[in-house]
C-alpha atoms as a PDB file:
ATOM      1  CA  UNK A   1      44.385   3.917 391.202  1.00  0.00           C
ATOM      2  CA  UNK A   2      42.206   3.780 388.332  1.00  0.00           C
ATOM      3  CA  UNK A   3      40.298   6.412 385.734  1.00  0.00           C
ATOM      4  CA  UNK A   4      42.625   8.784 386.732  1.00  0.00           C
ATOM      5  CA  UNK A   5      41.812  12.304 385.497  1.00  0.00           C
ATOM      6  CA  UNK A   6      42.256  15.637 387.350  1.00  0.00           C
ATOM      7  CA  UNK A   7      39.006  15.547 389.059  1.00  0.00           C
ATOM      8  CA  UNK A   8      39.328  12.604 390.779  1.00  0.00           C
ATOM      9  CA  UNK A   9      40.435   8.763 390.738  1.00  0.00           C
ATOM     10  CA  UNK A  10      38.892   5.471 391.210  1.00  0.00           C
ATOM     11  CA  UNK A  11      40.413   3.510 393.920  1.00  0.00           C
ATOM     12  CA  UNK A  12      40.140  -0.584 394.478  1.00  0.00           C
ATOM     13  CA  UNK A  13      39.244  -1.023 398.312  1.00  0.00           C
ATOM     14  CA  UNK A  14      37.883  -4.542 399.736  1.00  0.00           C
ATOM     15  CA  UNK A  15      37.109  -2.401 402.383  1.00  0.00           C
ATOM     16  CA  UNK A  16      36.257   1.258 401.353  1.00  0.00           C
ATOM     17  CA  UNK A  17      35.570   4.147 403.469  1.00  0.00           C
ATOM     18  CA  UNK A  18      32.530   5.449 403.702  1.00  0.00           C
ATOM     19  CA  UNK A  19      30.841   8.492 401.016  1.00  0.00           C
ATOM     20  CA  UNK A  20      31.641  11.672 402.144  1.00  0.00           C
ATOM     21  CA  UNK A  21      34.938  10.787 404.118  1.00  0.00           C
ATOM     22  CA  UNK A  22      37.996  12.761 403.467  1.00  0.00           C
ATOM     23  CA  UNK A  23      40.872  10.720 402.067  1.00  0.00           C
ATOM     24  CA  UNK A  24      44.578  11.444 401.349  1.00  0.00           C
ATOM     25  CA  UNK A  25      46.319   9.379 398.328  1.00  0.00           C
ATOM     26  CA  UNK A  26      49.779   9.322 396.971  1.00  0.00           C
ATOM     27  CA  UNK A  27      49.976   9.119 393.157  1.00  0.00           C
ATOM     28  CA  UNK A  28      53.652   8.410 391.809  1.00  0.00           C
ATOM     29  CA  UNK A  29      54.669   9.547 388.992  1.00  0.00           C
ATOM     30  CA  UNK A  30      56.723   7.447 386.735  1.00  0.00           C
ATOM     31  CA  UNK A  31      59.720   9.454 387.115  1.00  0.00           C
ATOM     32  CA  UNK A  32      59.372   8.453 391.118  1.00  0.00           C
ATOM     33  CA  UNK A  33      57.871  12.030 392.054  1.00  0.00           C
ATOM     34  CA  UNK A  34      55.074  11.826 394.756  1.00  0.00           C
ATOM     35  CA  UNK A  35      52.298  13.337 394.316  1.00  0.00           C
ATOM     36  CA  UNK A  36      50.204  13.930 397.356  1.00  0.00           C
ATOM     37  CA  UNK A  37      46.428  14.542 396.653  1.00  0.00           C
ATOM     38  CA  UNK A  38      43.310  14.743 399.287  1.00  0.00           C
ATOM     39  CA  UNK A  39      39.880  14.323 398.071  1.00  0.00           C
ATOM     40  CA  UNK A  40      36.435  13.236 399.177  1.00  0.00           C
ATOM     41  CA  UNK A  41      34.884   9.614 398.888  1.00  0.00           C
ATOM     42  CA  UNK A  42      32.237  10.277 396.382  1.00  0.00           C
ATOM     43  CA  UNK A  43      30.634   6.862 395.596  1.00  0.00           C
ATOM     44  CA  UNK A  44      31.161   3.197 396.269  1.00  0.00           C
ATOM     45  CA  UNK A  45      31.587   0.139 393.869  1.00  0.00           C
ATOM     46  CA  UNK A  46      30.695  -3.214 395.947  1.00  0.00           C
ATOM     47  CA  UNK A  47      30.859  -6.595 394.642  1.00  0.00           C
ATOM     48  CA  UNK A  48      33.394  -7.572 391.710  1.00  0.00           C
ATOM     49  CA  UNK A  49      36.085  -5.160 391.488  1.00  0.00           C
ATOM     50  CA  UNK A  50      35.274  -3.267 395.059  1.00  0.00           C
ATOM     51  CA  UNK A  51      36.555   0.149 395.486  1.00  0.00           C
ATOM     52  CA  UNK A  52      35.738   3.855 395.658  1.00  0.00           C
ATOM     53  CA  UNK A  53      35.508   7.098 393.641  1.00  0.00           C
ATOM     54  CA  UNK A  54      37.526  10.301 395.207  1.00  0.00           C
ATOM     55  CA  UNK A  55      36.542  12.995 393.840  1.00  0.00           C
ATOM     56  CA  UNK A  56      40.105  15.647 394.308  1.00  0.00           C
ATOM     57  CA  UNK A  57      40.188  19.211 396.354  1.00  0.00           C
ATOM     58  CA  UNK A  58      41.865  22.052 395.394  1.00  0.00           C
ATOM     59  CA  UNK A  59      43.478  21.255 391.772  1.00  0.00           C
ATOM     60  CA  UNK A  60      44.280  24.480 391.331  1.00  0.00           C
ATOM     61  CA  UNK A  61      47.673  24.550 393.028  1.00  0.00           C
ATOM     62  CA  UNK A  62      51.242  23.182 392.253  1.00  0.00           C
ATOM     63  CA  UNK A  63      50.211  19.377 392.731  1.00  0.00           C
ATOM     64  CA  UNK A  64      46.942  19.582 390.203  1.00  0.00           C
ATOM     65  CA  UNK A  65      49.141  21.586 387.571  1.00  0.00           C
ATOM     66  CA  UNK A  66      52.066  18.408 388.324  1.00  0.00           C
ATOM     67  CA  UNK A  67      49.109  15.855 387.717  1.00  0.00           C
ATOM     68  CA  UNK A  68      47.319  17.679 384.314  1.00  0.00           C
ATOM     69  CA  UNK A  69      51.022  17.052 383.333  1.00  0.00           C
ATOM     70  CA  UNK A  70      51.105  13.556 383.793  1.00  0.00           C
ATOM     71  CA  UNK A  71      47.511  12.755 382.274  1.00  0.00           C
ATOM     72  CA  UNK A  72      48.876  15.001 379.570  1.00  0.00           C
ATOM     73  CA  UNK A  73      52.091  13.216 378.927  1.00  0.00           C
ATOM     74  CA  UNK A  74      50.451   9.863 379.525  1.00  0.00           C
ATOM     75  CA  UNK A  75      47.595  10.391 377.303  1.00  0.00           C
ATOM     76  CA  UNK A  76      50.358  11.852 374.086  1.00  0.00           C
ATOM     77  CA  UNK A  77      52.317   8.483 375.028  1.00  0.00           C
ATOM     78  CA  UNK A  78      49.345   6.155 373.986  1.00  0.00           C
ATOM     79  CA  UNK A  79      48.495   8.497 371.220  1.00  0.00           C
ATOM     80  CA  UNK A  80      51.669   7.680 369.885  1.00  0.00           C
ATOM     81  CA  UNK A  81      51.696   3.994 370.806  1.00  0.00           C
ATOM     82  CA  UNK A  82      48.331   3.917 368.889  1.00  0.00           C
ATOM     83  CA  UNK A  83      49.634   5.368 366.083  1.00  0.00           C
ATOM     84  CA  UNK A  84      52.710   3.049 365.681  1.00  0.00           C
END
């Protein structure tokens, strides 16, 4: 995964599904917690660097809340990395 944020991902596919196809991925966090998420392909990136944009469902719940902590925590860890 790639470009993570909480409304969706960027996935590297050679072989992507198709737009509008619903997909299921497991983000782990780095303290080993799983993180299941489903979404909906959104767009396609072909040539260099193939892959696919999923754009997330339902955020609202426990596992969006668990992954606007992450992003959170990972983006006041390179703050501070920045910083040093």
């Amino acid at each position: 995964l790639e470009d993570v944020s909480a409304g969706g991902a960027f996935v590297r596919a050679d072989a992507p599904p198709a737009v509008a196809t619903e997909v299921e991925l497991t983000i782990t966090a780095p303290d080993g917690e799983a993180l299941a998420a489903t979404g909906t392909v959104a767009w396609l990136r072909q040539g260099k660097d193939p892959g696919f944009g999923v754009e997330f469902h339902d955020m609202a719940g426990e596992t969006g809340r668990k992954l606007r902590a992450l992003l959170r925590h990972a983006s006041e860890s390179a703050e501070v990395a920045l910083e040093s």
